[in-house]
PDB file of N, CA and C in Angstrom:
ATOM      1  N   UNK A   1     -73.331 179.751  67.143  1.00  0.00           N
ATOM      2  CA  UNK A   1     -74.078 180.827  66.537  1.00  0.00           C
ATOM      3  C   UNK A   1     -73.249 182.093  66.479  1.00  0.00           C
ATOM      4  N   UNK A   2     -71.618 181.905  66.285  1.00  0.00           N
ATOM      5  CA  UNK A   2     -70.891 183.275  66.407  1.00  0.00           C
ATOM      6  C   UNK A   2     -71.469 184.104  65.118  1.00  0.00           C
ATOM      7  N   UNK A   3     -71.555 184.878  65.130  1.00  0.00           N
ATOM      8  CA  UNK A   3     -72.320 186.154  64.363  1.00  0.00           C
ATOM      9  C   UNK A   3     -73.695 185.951  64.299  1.00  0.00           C
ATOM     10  N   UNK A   4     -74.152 185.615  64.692  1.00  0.00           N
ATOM     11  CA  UNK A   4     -75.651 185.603  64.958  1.00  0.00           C
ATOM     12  C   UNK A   4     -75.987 186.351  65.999  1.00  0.00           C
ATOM     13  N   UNK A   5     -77.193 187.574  65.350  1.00  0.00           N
ATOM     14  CA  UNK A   5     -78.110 188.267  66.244  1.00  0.00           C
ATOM     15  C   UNK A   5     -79.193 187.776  66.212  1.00  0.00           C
ATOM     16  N   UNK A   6     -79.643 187.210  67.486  1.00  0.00           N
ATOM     17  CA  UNK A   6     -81.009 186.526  66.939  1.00  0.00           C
ATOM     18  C   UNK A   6     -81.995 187.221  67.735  1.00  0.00           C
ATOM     19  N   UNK A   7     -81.593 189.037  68.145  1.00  0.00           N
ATOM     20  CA  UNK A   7     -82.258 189.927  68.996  1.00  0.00           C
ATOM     21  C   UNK A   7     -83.019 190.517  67.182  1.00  0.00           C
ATOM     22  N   UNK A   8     -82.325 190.820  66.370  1.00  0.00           N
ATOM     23  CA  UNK A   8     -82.422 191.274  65.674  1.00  0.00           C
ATOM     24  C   UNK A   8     -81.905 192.502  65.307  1.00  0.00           C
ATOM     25  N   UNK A   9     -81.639 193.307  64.183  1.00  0.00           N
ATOM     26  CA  UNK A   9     -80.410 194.163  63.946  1.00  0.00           C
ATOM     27  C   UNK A   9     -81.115 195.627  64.684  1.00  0.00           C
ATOM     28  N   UNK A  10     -82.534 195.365  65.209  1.00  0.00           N
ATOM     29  CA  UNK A  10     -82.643 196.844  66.038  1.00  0.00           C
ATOM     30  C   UNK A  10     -82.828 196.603  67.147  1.00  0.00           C
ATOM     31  N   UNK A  11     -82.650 195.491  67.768  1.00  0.00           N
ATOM     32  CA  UNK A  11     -82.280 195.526  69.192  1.00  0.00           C
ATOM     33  C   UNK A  11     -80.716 195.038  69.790  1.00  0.00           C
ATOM     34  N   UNK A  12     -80.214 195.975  71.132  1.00  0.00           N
ATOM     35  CA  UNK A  12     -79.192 195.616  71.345  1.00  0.00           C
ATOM     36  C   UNK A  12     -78.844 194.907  72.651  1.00  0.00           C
ATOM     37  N   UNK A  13     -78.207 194.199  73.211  1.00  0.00           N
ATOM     38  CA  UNK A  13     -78.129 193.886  74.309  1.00  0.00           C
ATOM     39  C   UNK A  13     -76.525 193.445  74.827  1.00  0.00           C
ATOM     40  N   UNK A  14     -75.711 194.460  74.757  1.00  0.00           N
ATOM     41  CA  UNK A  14     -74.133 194.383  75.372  1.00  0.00           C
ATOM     42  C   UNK A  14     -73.780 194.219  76.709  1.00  0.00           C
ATOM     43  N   UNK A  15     -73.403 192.300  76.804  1.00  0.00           N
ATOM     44  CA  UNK A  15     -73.051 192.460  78.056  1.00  0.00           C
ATOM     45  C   UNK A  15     -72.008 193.249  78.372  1.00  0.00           C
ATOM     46  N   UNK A  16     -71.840 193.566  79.374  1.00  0.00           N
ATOM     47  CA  UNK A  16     -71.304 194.341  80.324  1.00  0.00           C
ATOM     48  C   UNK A  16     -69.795 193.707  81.148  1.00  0.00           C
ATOM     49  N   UNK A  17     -69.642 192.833  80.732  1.00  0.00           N
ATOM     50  CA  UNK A  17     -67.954 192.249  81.099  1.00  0.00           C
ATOM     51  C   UNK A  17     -67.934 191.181  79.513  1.00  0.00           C
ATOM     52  N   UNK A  18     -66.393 190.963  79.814  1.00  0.00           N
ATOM     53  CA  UNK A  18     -66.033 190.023  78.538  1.00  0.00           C
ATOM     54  C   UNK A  18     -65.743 188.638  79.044  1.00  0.00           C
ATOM     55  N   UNK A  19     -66.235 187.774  80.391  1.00  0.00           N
ATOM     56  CA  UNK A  19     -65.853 186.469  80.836  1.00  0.00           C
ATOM     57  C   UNK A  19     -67.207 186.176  80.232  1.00  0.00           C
ATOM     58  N   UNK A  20     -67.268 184.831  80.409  1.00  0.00           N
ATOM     59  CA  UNK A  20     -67.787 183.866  79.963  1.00  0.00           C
ATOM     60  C   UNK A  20     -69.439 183.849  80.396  1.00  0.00           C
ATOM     61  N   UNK A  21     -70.258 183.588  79.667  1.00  0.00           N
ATOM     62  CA  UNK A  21     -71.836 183.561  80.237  1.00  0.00           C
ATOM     63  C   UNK A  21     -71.569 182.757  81.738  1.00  0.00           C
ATOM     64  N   UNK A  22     -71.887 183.323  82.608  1.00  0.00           N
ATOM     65  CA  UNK A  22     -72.349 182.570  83.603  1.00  0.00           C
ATOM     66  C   UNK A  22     -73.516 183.444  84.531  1.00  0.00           C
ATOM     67  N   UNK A  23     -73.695 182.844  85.727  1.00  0.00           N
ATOM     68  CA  UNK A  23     -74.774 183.059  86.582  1.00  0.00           C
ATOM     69  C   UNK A  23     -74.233 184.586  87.306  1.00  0.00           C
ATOM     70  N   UNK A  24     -74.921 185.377  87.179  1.00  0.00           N
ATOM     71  CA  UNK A  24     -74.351 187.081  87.441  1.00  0.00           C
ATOM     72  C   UNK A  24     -74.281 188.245  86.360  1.00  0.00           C
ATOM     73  N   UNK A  25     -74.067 187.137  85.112  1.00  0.00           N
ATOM     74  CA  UNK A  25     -73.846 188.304  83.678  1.00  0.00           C
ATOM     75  C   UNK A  25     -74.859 189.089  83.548  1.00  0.00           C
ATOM     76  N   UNK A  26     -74.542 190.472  83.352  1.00  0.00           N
ATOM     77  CA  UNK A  26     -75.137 191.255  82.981  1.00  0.00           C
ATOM     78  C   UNK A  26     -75.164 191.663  81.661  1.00  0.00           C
ATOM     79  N   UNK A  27     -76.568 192.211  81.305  1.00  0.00           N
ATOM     80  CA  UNK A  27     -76.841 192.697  79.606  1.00  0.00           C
ATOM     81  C   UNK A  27     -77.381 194.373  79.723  1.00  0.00           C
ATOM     82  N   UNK A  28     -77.124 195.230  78.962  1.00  0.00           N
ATOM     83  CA  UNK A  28     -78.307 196.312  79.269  1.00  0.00           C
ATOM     84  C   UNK A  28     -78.697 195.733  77.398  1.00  0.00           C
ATOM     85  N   UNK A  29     -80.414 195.950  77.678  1.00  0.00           N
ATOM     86  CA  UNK A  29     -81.093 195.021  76.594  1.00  0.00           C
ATOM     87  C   UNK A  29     -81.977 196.380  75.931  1.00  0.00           C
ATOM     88  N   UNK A  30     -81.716 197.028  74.698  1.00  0.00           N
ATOM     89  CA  UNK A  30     -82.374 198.641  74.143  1.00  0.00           C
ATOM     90  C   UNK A  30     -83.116 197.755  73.378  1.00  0.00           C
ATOM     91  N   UNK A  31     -84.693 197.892  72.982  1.00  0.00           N
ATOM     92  CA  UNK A  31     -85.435 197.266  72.297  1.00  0.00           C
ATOM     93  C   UNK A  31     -86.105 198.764  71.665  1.00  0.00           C
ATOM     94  N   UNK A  32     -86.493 198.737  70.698  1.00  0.00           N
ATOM     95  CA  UNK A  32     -87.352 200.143  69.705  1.00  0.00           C
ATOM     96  C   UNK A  32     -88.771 200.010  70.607  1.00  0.00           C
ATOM     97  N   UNK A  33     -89.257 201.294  71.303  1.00  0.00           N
ATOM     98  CA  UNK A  33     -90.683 201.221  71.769  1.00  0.00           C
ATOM     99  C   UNK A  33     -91.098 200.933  73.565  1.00  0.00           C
ATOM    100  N   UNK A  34     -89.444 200.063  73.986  1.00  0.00           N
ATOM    101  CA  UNK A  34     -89.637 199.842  75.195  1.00  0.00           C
ATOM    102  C   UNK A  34     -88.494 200.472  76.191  1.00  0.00           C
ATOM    103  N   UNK A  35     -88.549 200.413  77.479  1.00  0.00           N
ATOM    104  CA  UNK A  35     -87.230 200.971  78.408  1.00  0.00           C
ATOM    105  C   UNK A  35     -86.321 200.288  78.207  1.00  0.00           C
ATOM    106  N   UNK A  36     -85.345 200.840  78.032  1.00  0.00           N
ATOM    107  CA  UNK A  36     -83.973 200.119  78.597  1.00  0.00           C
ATOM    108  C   UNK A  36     -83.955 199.002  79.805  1.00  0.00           C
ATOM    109  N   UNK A  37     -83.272 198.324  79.759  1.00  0.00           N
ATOM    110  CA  UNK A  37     -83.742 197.300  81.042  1.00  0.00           C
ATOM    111  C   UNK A  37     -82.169 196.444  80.827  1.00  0.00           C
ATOM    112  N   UNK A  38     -81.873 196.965  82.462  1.00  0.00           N
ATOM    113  CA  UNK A  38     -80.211 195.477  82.926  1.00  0.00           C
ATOM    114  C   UNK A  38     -81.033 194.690  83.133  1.00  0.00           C
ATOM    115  N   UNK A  39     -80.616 193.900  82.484  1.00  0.00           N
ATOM    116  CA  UNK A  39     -80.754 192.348  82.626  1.00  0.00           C
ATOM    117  C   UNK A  39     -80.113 190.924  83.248  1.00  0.00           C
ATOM    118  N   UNK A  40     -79.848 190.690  84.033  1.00  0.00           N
ATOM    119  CA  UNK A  40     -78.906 189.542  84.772  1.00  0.00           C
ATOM    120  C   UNK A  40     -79.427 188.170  84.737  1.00  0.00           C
ATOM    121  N   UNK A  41     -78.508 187.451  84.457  1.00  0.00           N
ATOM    122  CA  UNK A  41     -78.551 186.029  84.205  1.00  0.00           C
ATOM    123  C   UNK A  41     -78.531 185.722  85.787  1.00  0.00           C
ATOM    124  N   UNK A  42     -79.971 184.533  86.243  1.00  0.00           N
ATOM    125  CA  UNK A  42     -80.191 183.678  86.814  1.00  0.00           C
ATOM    126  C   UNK A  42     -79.741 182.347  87.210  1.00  0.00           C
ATOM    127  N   UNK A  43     -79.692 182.147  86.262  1.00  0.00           N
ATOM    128  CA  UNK A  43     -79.415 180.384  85.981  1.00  0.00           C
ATOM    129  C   UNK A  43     -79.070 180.154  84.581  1.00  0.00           C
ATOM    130  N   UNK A  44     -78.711 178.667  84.821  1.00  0.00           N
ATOM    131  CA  UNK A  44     -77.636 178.659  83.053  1.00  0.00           C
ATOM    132  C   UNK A  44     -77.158 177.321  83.350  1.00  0.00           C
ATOM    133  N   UNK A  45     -77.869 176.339  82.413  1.00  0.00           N
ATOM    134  CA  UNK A  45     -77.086 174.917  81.946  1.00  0.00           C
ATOM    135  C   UNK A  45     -76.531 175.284  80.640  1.00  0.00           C
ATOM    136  N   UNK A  46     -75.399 175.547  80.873  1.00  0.00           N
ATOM    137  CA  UNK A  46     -74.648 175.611  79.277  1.00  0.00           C
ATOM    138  C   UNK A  46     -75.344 174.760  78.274  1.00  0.00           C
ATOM    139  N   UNK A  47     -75.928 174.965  76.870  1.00  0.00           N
ATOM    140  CA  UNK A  47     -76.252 174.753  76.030  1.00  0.00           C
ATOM    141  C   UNK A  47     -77.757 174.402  76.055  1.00  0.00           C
ATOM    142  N   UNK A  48     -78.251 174.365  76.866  1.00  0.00           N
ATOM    143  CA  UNK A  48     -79.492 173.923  77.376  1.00  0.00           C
ATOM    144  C   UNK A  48     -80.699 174.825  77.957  1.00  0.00           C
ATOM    145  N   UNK A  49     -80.082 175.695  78.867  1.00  0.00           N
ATOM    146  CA  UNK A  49     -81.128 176.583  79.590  1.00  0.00           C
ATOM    147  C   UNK A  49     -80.646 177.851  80.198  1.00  0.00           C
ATOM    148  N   UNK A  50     -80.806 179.645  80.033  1.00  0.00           N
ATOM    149  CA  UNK A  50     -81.019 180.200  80.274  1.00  0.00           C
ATOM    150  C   UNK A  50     -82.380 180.896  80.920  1.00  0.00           C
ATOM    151  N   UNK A  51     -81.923 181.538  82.215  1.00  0.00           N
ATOM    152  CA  UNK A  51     -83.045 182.135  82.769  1.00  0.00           C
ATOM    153  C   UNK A  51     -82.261 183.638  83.437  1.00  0.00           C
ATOM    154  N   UNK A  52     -83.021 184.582  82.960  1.00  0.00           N
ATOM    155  CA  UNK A  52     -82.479 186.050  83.602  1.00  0.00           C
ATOM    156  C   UNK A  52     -83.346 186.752  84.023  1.00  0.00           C
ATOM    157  N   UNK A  53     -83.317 187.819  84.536  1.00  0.00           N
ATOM    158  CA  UNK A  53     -84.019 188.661  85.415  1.00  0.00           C
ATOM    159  C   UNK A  53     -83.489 190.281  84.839  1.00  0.00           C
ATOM    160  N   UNK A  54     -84.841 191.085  85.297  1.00  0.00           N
ATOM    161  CA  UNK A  54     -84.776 192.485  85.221  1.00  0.00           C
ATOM    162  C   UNK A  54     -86.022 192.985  85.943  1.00  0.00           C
ATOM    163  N   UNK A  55     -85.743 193.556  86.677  1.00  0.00           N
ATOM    164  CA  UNK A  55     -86.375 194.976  87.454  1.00  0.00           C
ATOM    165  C   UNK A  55     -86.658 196.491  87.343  1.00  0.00           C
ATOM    166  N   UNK A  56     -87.680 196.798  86.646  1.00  0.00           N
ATOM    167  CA  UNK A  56     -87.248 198.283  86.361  1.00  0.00           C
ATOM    168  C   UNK A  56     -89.215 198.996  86.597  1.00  0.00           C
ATOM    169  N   UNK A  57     -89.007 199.938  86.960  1.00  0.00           N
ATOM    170  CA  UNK A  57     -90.296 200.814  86.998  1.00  0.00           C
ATOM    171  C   UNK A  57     -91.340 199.882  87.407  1.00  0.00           C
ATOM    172  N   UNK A  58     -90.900 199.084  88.412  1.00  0.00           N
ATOM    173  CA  UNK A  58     -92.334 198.355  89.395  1.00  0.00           C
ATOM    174  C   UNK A  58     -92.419 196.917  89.101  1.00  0.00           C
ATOM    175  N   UNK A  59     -91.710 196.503  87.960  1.00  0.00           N
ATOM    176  CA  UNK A  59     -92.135 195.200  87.315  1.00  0.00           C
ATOM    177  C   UNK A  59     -91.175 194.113  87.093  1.00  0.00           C
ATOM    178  N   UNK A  60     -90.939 192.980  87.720  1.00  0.00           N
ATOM    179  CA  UNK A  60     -89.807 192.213  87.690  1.00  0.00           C
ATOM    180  C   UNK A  60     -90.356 191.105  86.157  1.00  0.00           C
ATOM    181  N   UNK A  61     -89.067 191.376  85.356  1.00  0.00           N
ATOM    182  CA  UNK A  61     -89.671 190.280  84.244  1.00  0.00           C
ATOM    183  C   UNK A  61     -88.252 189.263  84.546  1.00  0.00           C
ATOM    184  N   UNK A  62     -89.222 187.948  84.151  1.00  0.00           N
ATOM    185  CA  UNK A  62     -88.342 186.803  84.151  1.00  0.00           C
ATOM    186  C   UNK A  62     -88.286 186.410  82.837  1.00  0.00           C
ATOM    187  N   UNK A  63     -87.185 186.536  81.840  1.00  0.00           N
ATOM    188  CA  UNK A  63     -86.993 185.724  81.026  1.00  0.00           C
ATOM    189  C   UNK A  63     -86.323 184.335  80.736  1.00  0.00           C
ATOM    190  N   UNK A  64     -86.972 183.411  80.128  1.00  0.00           N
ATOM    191  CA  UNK A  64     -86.240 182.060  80.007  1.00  0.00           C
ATOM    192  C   UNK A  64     -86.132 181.749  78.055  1.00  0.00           C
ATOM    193  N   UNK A  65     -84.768 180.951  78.369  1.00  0.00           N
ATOM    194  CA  UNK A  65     -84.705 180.209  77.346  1.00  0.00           C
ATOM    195  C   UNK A  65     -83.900 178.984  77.406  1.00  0.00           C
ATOM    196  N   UNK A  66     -84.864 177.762  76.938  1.00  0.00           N
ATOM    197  CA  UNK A  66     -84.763 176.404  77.383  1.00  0.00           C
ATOM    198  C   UNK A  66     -85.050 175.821  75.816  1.00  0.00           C
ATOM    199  N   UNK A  67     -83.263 175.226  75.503  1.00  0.00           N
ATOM    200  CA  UNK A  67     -83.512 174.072  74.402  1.00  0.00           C
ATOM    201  C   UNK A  67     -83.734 172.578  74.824  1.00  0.00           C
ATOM    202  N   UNK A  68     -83.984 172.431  74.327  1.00  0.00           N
ATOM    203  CA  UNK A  68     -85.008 170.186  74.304  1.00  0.00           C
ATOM    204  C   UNK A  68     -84.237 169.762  72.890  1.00  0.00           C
ATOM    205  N   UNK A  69     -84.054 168.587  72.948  1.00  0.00           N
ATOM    206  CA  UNK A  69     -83.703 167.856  72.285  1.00  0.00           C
ATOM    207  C   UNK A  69     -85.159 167.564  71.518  1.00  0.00           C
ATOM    208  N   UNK A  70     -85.106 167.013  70.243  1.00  0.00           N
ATOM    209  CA  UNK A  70     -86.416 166.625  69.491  1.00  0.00           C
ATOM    210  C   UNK A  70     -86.018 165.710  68.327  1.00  0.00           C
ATOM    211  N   UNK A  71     -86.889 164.980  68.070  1.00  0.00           N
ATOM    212  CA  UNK A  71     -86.592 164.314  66.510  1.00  0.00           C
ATOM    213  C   UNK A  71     -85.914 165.101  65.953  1.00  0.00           C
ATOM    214  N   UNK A  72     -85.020 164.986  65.443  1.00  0.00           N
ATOM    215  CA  UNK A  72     -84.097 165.690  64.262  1.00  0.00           C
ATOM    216  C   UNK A  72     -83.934 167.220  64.158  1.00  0.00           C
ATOM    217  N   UNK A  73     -83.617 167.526  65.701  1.00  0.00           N
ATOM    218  CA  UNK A  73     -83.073 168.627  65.706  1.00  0.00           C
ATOM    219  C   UNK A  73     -83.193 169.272  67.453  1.00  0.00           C
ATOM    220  N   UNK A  74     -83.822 169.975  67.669  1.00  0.00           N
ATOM    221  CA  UNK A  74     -84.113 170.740  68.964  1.00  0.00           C
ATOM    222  C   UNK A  74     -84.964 171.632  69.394  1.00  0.00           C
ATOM    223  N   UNK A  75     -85.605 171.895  70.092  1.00  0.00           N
ATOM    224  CA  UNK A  75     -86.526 172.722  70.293  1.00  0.00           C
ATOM    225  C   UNK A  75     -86.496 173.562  71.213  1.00  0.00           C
ATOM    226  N   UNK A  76     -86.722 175.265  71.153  1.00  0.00           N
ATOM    227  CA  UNK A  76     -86.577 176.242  71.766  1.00  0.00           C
ATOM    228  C   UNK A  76     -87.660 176.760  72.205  1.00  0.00           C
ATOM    229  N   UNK A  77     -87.495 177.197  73.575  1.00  0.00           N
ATOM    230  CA  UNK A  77     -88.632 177.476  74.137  1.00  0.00           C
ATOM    231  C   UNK A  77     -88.111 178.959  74.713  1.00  0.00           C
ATOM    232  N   UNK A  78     -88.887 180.167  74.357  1.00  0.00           N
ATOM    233  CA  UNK A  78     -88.543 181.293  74.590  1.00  0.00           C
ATOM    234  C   UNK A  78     -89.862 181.740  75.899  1.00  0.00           C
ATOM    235  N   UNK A  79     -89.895 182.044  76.993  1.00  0.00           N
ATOM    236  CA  UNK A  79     -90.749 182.672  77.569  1.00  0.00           C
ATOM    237  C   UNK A  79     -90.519 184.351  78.414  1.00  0.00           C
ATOM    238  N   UNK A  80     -91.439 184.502  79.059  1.00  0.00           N
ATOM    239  CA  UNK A  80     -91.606 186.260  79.755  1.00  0.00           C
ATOM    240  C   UNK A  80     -92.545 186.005  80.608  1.00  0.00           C
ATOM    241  N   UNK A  81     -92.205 186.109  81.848  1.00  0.00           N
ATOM    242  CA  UNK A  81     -93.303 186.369  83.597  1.00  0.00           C
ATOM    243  C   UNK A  81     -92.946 187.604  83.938  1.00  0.00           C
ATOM    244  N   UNK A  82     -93.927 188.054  83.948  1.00  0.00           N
ATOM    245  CA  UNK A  82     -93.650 189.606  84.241  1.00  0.00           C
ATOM    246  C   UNK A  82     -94.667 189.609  86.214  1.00  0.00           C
ATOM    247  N   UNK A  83     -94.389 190.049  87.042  1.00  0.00           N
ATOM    248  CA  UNK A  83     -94.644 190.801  88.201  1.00  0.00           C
ATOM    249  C   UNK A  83     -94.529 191.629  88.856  1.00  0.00           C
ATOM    250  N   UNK A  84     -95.339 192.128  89.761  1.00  0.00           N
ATOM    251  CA  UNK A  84     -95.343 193.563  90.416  1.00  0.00           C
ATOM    252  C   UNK A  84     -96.383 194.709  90.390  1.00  0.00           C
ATOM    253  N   UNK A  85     -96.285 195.252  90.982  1.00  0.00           N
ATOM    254  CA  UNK A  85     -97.622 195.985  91.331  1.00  0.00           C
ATOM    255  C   UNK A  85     -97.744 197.555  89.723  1.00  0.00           C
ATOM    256  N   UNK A  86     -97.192 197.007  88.846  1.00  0.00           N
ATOM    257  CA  UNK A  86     -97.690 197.432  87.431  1.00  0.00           C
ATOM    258  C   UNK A  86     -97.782 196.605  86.653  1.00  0.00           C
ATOM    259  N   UNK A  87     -97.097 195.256  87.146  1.00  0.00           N
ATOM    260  CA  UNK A  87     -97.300 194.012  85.720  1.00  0.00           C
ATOM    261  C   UNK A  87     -98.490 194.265  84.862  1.00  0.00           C
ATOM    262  N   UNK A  88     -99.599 194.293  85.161  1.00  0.00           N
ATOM    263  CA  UNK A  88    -100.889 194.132  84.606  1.00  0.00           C
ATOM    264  C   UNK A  88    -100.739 195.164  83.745  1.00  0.00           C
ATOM    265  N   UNK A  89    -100.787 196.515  84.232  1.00  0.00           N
ATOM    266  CA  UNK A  89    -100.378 197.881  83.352  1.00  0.00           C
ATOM    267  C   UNK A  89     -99.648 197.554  82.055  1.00  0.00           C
ATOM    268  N   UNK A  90     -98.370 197.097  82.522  1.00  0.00           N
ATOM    269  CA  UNK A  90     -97.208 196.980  81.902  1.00  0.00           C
ATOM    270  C   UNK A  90     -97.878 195.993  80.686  1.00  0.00           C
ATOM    271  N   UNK A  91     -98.203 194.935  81.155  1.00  0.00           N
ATOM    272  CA  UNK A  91     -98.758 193.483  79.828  1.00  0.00           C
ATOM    273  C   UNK A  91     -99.957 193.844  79.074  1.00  0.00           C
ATOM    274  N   UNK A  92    -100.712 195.333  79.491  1.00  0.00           N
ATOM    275  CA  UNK A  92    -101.994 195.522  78.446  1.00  0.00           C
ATOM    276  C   UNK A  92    -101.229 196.469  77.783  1.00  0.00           C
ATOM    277  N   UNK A  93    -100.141 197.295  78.094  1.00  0.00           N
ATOM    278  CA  UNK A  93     -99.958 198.120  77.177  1.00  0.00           C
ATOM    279  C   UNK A  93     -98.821 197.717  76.211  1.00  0.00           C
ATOM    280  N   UNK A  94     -98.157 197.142  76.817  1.00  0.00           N
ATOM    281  CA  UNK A  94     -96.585 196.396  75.975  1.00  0.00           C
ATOM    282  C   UNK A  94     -96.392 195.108  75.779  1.00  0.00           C
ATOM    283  N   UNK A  95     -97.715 194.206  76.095  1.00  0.00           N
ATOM    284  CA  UNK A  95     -98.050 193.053  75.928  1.00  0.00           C
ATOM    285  C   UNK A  95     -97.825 192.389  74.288  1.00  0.00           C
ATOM    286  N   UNK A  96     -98.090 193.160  73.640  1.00  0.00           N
ATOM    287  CA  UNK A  96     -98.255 192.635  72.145  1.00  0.00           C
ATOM    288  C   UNK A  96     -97.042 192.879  71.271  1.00  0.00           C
ATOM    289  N   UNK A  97     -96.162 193.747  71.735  1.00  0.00           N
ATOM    290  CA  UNK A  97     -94.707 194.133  70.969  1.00  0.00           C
ATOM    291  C   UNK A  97     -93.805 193.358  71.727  1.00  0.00           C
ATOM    292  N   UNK A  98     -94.319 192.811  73.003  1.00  0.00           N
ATOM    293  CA  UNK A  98     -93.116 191.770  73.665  1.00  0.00           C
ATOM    294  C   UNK A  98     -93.288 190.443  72.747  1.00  0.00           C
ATOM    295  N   UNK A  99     -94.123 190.019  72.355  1.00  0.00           N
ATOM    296  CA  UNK A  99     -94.793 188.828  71.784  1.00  0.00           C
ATOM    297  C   UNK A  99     -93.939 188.799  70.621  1.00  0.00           C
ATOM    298  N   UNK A 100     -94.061 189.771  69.766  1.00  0.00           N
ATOM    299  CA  UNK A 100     -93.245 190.214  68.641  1.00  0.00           C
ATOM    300  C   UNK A 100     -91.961 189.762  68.834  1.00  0.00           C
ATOM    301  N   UNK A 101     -91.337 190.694  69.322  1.00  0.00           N
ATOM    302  CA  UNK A 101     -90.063 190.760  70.259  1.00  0.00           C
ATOM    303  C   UNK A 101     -89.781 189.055  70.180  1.00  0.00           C
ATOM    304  N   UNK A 102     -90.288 188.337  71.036  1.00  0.00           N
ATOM    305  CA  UNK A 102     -89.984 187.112  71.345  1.00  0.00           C
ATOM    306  C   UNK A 102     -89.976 186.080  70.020  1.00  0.00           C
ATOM    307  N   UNK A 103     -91.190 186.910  68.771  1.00  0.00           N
ATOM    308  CA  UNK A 103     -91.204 185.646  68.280  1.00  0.00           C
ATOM    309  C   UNK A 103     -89.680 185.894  67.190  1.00  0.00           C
ATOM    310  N   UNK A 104     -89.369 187.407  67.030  1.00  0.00           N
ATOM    311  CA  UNK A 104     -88.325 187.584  66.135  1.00  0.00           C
ATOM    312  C   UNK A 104     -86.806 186.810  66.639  1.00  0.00           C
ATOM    313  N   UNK A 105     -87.213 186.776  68.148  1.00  0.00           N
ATOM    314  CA  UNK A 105     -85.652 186.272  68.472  1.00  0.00           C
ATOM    315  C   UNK A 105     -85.778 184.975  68.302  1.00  0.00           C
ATOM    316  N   UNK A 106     -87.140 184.455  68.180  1.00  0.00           N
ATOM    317  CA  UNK A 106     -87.053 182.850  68.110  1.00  0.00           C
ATOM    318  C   UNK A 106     -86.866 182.357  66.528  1.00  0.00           C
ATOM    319  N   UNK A 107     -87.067 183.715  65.851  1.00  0.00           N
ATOM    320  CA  UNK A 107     -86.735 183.381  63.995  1.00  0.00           C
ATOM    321  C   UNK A 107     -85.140 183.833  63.969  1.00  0.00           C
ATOM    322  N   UNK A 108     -84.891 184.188  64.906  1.00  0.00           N
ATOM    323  CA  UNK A 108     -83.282 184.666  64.325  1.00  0.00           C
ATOM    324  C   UNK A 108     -82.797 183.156  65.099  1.00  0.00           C
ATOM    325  N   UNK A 109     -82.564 183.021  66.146  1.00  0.00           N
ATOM    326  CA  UNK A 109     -82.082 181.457  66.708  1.00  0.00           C
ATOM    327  C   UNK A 109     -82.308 180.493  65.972  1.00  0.00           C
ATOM    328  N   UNK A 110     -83.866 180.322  64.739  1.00  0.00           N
ATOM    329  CA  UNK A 110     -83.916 179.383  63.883  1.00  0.00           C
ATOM    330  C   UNK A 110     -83.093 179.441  62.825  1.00  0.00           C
ATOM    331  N   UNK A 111     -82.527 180.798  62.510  1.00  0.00           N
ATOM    332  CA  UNK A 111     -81.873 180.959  61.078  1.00  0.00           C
ATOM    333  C   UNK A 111     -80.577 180.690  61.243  1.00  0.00           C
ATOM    334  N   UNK A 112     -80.278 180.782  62.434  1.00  0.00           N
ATOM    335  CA  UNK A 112     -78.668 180.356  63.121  1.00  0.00           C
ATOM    336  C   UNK A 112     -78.392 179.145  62.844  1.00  0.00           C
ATOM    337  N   UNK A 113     -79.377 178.713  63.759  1.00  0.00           N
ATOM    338  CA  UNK A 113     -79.381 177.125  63.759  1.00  0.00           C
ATOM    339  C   UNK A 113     -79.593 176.613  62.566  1.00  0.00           C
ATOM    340  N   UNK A 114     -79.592 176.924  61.184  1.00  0.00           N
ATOM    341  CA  UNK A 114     -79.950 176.239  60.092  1.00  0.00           C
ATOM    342  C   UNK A 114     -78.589 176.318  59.484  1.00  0.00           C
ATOM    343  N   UNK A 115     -78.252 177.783  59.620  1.00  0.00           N
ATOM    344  CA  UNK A 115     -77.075 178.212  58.717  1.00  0.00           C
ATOM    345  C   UNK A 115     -75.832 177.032  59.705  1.00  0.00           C
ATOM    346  N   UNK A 116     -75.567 176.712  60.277  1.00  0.00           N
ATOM    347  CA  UNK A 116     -74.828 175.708  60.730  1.00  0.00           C
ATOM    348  C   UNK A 116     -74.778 174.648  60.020  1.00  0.00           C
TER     349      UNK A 116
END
């Protein structure tokens, strides 16, 4: 997917060293509407499964992304666990632009994956 943003062209997320994705990488992730948020990679089966973490203003969000194999092609699974003693706060008020958020990165990863 080299040139593929599949954040979309108004969100940014520059990791923060130039080695290789692994378990430690850091992102700072600017989305329109929400905080800034470092982001650090968790876990990571190369080609298969990402999971990262961020902490900021009370609320630990876990993001994952996990491809599956499928009939004639693959399937992506994008998720968000948010916790902490504002989660709740945090998911009634920014609940519905994360959703967004998620589903645009899951249309940009589809358009990648086609243009291949």
């Amino acid at each position: 997917m080299a040139g593929a943003d599949p954040l979309g062209d108004r969100s940014q997320a520059p990791r923060l060293d130039d080695l290789p994705l692994q378990v430690g990488s850091e992102a700072d992730v600017r989305q329109p509407g929400l905080r800034p948020a470092r982001w650090r990679v968790t876990e990571l089966t190369p080609g298969r499964a990402l999971v990262w973490q961020s902490t900021t203003s009370g609320v630990t969000s876990i993001g994952s992304h996990v491809v599956s194999p499928r009939s004639g092609g693959s399937r992506l699974e994008l998720r968000i666990r948010q916790s902490g003693r504002l989660a709740g706060l945090v998911g009634l008020l920014y609940g519905r632009k994360v959703r967004r958020y998620l589903e645009r990165e899951a249309e940009g990863f589809r358009a990648a994956a086609e243009a291949r």
